[in-house]
Protein backbone atom coordinates (compact mmCIF):
# COMPACT_ATOMS: atom_id res chain seq x y z
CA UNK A 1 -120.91 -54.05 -195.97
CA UNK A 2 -118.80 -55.59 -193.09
CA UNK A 3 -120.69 -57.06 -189.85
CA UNK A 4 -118.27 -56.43 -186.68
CA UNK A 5 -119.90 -58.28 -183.32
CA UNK A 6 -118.22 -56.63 -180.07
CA UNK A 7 -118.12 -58.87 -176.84
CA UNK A 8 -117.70 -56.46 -174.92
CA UNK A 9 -118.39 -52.92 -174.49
CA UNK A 10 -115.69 -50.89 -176.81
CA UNK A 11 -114.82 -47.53 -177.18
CA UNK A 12 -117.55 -45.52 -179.36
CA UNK A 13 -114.19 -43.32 -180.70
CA UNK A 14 -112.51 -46.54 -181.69
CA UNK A 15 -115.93 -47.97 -183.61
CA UNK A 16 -115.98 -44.83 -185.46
CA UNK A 17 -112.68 -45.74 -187.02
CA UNK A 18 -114.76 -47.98 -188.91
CA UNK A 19 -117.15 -45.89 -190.66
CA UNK A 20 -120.05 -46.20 -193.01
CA UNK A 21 -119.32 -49.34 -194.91
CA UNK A 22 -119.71 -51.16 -190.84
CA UNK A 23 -122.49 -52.48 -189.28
CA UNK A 24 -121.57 -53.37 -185.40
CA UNK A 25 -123.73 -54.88 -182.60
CA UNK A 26 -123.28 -57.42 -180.24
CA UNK A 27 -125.53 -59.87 -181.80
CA UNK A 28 -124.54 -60.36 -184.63
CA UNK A 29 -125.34 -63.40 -186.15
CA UNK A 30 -122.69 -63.59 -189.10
CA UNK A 31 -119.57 -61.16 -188.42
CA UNK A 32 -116.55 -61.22 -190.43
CA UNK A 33 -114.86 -59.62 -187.31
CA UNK A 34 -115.20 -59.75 -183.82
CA UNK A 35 -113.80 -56.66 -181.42
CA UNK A 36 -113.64 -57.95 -177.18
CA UNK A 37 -111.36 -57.02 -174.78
CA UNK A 38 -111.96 -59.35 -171.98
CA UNK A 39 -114.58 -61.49 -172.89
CA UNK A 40 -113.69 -65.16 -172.24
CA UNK A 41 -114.73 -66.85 -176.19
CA UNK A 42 -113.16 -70.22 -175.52
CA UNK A 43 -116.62 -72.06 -175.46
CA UNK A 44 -117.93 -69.95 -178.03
CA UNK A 45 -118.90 -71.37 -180.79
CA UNK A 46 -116.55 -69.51 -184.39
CA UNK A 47 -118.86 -68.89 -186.98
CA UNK A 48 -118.21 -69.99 -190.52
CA UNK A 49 -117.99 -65.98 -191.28
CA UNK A 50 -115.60 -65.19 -188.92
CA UNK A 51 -112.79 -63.85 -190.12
CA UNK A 52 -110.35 -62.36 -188.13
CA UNK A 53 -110.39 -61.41 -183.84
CA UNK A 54 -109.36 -58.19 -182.65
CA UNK A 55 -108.35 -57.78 -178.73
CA UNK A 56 -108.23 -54.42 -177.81
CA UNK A 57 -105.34 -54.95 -175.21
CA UNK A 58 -102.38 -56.69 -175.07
CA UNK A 59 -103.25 -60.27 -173.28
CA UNK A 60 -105.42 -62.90 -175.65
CA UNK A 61 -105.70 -65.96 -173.01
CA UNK A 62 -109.31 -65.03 -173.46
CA UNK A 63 -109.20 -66.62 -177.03
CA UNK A 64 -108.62 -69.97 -178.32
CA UNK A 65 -105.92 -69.54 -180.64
CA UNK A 66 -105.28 -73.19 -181.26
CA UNK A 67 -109.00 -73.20 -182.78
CA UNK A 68 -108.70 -69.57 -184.47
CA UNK A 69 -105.93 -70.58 -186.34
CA UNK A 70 -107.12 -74.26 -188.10
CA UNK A 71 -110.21 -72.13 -188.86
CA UNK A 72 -107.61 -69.65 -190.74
CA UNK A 73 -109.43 -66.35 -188.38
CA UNK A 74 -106.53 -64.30 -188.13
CA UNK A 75 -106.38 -62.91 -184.38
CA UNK A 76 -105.13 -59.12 -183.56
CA UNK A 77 -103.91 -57.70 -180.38
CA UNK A 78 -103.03 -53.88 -179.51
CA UNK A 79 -99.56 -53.96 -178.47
CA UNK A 80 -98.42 -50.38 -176.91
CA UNK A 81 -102.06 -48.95 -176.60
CA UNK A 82 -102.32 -49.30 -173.16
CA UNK A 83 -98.69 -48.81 -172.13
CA UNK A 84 -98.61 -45.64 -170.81
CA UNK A 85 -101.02 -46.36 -168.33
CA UNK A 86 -99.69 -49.37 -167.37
CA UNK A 87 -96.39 -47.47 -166.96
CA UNK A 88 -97.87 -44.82 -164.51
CA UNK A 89 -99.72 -47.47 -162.04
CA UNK A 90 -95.92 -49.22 -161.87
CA UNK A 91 -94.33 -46.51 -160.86
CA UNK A 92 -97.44 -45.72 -158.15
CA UNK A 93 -96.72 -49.05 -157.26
CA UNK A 94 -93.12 -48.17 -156.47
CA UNK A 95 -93.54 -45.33 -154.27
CA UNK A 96 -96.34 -47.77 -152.65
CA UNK A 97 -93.94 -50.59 -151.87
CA UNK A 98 -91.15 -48.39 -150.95
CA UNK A 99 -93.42 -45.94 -148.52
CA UNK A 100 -95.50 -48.15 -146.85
CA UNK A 101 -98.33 -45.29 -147.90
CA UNK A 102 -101.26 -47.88 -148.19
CA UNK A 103 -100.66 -49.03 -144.66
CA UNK A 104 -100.39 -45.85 -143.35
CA UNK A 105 -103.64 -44.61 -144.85
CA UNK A 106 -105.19 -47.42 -143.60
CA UNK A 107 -104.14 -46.73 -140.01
CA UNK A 108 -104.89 -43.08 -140.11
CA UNK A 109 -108.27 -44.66 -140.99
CA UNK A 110 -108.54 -46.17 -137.17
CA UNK A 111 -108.18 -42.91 -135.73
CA UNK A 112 -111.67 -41.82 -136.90
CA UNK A 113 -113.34 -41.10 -133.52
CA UNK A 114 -110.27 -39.71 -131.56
CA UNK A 115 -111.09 -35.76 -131.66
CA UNK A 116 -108.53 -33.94 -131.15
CA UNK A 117 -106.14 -36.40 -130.32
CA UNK A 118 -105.90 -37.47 -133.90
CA UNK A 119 -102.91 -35.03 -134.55
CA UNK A 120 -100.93 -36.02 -131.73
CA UNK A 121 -101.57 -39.82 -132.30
CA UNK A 122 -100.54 -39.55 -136.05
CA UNK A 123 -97.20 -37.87 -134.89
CA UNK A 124 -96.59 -40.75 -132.79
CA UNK A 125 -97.37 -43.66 -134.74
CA UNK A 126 -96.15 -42.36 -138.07
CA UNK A 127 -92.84 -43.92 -137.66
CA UNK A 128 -93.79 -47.19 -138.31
CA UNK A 129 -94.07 -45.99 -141.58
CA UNK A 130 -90.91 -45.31 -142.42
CA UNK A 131 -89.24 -46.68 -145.63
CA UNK A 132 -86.74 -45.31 -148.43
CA UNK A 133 -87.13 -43.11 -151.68
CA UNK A 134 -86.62 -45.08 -154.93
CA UNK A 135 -84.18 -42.19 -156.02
CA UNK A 136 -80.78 -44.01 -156.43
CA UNK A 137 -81.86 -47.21 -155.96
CA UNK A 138 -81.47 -50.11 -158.83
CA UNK A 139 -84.74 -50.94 -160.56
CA UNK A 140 -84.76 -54.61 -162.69
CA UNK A 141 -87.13 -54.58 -165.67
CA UNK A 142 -87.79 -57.91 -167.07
CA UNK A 143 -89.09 -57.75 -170.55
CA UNK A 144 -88.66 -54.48 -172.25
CA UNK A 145 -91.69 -54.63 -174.72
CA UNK A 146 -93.70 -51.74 -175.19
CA UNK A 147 -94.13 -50.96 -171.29
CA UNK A 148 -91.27 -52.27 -170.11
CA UNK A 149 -89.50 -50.06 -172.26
CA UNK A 150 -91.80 -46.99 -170.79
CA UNK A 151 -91.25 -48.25 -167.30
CA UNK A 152 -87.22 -48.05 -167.56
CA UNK A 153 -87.38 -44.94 -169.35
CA UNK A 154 -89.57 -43.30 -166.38
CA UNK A 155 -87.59 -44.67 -163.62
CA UNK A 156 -84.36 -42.94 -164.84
CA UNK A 157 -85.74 -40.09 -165.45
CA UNK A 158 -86.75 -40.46 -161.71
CA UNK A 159 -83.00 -40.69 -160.71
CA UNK A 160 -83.06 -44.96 -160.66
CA UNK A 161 -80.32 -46.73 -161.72
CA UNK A 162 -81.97 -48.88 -164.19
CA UNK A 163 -81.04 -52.83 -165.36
CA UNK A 164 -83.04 -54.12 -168.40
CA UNK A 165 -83.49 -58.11 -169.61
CA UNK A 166 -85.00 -59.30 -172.76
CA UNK A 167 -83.45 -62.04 -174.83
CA UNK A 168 -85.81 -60.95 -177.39
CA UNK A 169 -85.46 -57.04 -177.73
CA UNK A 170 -86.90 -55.95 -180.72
CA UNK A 171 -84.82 -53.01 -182.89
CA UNK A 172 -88.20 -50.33 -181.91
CA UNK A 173 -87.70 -51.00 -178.31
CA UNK A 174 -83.94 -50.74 -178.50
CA UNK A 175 -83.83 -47.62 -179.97
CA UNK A 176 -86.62 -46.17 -177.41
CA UNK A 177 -85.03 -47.36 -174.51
CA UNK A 178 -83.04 -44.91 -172.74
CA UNK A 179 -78.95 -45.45 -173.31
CA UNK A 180 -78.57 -45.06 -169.50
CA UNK A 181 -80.00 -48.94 -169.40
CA UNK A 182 -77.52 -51.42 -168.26
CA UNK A 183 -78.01 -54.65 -170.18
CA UNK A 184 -78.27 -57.57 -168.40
CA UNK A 185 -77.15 -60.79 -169.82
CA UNK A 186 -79.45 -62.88 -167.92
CA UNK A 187 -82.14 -63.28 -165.48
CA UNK A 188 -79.71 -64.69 -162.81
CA UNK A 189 -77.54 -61.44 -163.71
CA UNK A 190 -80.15 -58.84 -163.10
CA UNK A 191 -81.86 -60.74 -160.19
CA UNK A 192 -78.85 -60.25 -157.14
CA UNK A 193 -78.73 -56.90 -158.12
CA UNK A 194 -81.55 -55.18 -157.62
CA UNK A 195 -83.85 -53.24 -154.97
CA UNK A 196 -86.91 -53.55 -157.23
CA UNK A 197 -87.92 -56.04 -159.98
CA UNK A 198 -90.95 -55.53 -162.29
CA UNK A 199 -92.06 -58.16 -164.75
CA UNK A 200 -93.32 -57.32 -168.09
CA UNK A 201 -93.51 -60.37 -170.28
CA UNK A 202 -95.76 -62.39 -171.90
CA UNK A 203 -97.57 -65.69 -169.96
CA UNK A 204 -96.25 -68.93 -172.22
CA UNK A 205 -95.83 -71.78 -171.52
CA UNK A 206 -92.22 -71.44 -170.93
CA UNK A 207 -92.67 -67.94 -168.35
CA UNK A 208 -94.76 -69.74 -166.51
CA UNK A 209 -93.38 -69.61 -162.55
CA UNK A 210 -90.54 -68.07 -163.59
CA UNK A 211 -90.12 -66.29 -160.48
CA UNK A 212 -90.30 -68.84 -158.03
CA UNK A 213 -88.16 -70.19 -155.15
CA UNK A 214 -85.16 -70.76 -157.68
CA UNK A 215 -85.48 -67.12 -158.75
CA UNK A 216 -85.87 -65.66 -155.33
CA UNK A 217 -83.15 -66.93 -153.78
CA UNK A 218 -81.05 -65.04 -156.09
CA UNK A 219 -82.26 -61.87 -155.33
CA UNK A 220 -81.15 -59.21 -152.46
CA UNK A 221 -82.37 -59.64 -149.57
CA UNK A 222 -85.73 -57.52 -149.01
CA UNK A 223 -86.19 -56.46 -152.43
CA UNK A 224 -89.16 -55.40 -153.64
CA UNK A 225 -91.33 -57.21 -156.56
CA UNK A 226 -93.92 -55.67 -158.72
CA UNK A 227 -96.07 -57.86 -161.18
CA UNK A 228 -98.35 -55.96 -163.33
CA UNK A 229 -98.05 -58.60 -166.35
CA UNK A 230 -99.56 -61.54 -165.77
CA UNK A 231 -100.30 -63.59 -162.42
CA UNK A 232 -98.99 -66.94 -163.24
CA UNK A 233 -95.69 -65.43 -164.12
CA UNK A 234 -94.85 -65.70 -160.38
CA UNK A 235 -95.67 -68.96 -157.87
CA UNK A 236 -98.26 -67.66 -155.99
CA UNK A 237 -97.10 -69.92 -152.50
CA UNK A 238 -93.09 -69.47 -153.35
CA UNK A 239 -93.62 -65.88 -153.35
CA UNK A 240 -95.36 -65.94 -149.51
CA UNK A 241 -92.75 -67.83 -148.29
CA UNK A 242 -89.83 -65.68 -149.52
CA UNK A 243 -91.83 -62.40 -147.86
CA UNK A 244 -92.46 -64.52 -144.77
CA UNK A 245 -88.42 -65.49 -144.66
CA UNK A 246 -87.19 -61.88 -145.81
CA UNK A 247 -86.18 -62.41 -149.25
CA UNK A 248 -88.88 -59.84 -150.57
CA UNK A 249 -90.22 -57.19 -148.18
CA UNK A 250 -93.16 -56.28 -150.36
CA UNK A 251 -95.03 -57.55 -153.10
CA UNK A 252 -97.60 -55.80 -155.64
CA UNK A 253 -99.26 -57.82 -158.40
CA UNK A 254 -102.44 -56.45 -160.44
CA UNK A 255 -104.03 -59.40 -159.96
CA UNK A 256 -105.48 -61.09 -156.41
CA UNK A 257 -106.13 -64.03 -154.81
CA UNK A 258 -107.25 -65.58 -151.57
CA UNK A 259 -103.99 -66.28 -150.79
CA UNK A 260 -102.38 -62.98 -151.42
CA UNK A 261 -104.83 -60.98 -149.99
CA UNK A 262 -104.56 -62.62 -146.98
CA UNK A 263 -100.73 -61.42 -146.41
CA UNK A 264 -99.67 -58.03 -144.74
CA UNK A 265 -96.91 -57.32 -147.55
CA UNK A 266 -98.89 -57.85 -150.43
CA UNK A 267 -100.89 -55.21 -152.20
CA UNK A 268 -103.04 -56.53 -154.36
CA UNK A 269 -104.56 -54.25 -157.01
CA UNK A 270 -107.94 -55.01 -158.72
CA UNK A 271 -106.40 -55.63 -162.19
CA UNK A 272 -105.97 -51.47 -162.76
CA UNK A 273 -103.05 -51.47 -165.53
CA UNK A 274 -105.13 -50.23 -168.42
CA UNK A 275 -108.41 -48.63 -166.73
CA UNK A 276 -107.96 -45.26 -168.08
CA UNK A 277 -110.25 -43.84 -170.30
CA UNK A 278 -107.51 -42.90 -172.75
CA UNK A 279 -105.98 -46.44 -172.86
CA UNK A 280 -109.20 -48.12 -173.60
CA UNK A 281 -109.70 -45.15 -176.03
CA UNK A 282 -106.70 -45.87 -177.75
CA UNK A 283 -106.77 -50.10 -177.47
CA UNK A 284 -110.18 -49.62 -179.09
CA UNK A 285 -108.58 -47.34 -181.99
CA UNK A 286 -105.78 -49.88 -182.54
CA UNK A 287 -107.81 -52.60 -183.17
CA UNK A 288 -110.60 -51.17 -185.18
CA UNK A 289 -107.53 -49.63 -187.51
CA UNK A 290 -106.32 -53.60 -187.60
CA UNK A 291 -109.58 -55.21 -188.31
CA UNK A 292 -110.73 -52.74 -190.61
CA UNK A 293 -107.07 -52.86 -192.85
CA UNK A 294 -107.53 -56.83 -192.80
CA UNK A 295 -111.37 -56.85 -194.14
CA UNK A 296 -110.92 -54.49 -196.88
CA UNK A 297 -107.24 -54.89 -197.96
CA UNK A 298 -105.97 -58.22 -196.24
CA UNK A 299 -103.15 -56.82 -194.81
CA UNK A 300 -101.99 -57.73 -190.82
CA UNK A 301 -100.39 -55.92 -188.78
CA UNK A 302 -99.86 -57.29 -184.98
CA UNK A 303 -101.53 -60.32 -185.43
CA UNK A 304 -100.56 -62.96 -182.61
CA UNK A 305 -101.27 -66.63 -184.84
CA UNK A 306 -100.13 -64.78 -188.41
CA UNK A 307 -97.35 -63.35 -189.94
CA UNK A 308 -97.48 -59.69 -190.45
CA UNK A 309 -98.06 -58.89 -194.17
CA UNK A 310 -98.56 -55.08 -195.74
CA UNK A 311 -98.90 -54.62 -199.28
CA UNK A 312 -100.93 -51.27 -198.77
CA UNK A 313 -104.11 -50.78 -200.15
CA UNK A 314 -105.49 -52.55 -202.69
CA UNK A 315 -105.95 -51.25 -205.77
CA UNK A 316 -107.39 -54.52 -208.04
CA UNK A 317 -107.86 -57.46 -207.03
CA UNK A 318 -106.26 -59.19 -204.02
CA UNK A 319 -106.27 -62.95 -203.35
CA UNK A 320 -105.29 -63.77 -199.78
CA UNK A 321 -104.20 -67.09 -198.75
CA UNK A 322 -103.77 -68.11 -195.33
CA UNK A 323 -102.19 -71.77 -195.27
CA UNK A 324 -99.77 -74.12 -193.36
CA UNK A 325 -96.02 -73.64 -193.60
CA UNK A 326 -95.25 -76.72 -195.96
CA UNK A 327 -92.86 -76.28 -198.50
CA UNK A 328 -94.01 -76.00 -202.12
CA UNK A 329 -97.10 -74.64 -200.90
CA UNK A 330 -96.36 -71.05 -202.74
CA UNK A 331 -95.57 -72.52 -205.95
CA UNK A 332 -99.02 -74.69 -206.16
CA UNK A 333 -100.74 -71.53 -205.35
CA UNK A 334 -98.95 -69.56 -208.13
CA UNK A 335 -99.55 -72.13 -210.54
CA UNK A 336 -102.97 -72.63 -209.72
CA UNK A 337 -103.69 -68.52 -210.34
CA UNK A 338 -101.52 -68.72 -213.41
CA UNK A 339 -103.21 -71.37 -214.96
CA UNK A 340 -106.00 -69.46 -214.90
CA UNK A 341 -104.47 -66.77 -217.41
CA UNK A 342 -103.97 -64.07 -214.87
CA UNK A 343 -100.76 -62.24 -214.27
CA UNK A 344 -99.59 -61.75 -210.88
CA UNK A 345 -98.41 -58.31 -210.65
CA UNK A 346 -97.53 -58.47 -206.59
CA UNK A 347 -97.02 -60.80 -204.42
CA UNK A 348 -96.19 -61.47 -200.39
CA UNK A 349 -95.30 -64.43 -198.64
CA UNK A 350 -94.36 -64.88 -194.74
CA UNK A 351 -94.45 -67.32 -192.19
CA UNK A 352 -94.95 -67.72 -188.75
CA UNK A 353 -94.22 -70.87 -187.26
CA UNK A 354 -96.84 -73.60 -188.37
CA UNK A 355 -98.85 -71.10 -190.34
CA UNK A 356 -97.75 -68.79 -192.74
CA UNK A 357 -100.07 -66.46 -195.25
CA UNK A 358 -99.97 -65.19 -198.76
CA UNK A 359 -100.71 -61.81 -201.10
CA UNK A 360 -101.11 -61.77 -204.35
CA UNK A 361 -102.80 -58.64 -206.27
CA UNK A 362 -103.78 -59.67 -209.82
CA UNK A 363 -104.55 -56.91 -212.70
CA UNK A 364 -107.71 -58.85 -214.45
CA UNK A 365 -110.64 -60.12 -212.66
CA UNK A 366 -110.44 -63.62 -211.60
CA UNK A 367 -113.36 -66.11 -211.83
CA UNK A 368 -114.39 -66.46 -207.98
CA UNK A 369 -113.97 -70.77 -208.67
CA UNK A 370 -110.23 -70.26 -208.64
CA UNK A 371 -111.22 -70.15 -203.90
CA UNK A 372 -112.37 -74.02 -204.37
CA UNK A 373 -109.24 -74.57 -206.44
CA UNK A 374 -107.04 -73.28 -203.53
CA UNK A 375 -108.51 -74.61 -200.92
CA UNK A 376 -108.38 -78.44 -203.04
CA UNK A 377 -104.02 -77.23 -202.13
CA UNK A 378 -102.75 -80.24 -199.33
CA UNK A 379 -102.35 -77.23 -196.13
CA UNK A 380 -104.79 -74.44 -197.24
CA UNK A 381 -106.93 -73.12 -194.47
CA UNK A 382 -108.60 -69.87 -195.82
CA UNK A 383 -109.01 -68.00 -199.49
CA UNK A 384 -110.25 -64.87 -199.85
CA UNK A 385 -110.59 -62.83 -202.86
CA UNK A 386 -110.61 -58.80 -201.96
């Protein structure tokens, strides 16, 4: 029996994933898993049972990776789960910063009162309203991940002319990403020619104010930015001063502040990109899959602080050994199993950055004091034996 505490409320379709062999509250006083979506577990104190973290969305700045990982808890995210609605409230947000629609339903919103006159005062105030259709119009996607990928394939299908960035595309994404994509070989390339940018990558260190007065000076004049990624991808005061000087005629981010909400061409939405029943249906589903795969058979699949390792399902045996990426470290761990008199029949070793993690499935039982015989190996975080 595996004890799962959720932080927050989750899915009751994606719990059932689970099944019998589960028990899951948010109480729990000893998990071996823990499923949140945007619980904030920084001061949180890890258990010593805790065993791997499973975010069902994309974004895990709610979770102290630095401390997950010396503690050898492998952490999961849900890449892709939520993409499709993220992909429909960017192109909303399109038509919104093109057709000034929120501002005109706000105004029709003063004319509550006016009786009759209503019609005739919409008629005459509905040209300063005015603005273009996205059809034919160049669209910048920055980051073509899951929904970036989604975003460019919706906005040609919408009659865009579409120019796609990402010095990291993964083979998946290239191959669903519609050939009519133009490839841009750099930021600076895509930025001048655009009429809309969207942003769709991951908040690092290194992303962080990436569009900022640099950036927007490169850009057209009066193009449009949409940021439904992260908010400190873009300097929150460099971005009012190009709308106040004419650089960017609109501005929609999922995510307000004072600041922003306090500007006439800024739409701020309440943080909307995967509030869909179906998405958190699906995020939910993802990450039970993940946690449950890495409790009973060690395997990882999306983890964001470990390699990804499959070996399928177990049928033995299985000693799993996350560690630090030092060399010789596989060979003391072989040699350590060996010298116990068990044959390795499988093994899996990959690395990811600083930490790396290994597989082995064994054919004859192995006496459960080979763990404090691993974990004696110079680098060894975690042992488990499946």
């Amino acid at each position: 029996m595996y004890n799962i505490q959720t932080l927050n409320k989750i899915s009751k379709k994606g719990l059932g994933v689970l099944g019998n062999n589960y028990e899951v509250s948010d109480d729990c006083a000893n998990p071996d898993g823990i499923i949140l979506r945007s619980y904030k577990m920084h001061d949180m104190e890890l258990p010593a049972s805790l065993k791997a973290v499973a975010r069902a969305g994309a974004g895990v700045n709610n979770i102290p990776l630095d401390k997950c990982s010396e503690k050898g808890i492998v952490v999961f995210n849900t890449p892709g789960a939520n993409a499709n609605a993220v992909k429909e409230l960017v192109i909303c947000a399109l038509l919104l910063s093109s057709r000034k629609i929120v501002q005109g339903i706000n105004w029709a919103k003063t004319l509550k009162g006016e009786g009759d006159q209503a019609g005739a005062l919409v008629e005459k105030g509905k040209s300063n309203f005015v603005g273009p259709e996205i059809e034919g119009k160049t669209l910048g996607v920055v980051g073509l991940g899951a929904i970036g990928v989604q975003v460019a394939n919706a906005a040609h299908h919408l009659g865009m002319d579409v120019i796609g960035f990402d010095p990291y595309l993964s083979v998946d994404s290239a191959w669903n990403l519609t050939r009519f994509a133009e490839k841009a070989t750099s930021l600076d390339d895509l930025l001048g020619k655009c009429d809309y940018i969207t942003i769709h990558v991951p908040a690092t260190p290194s992303t962080k104010g990436m569009f900022n007065s640099e950036a927007f000076d490169k850009m057209k004049k009066g193009a449009r930015l949409l940021n439904f990624s992260r908010d400190t991808l873009v300097d929150t005061s460099d971005v009012i001063d190009a709308l106040d000087n004419g650089t960017l005629s609109c501005y929609i981010t999922d995510f307000a502040t004072a600041e922003l909400l306090d500007n006439d061409k800024v739409i701020c939405m309440p943080h909307l990109g995967a509030s869909t029943p179906e998405s958190e249906e699906n995020c939910a589903v993802m990450a039970s899959k993940e946690i449950k795969d890495f409790l009973e058979n060690g395997n990882i699949t999306n983890s964001v602080n470990f390699p990804n390792c499959d070996m399928g399902a177990k049928s033995g045996e299985r000693i799993t050994v996350a560690h630090k990426n030092i060399p010789n470290t596989l060979h003391k761990i072989t040699d350590v199993v060996s010298g116990r008199g068990v044959n390795i029949d499988h093994m899996l070793n990959k690395s990811r950055g600083d930490n790396a993690y290994t597989m082995l499935d064994i054919s004859n039982k192995i006496d459960p004091a080979v763990v404090s015989e691993l974990e004696a190996i110079d680098g060894i975080i975690k042992v488990r034996i499946i």
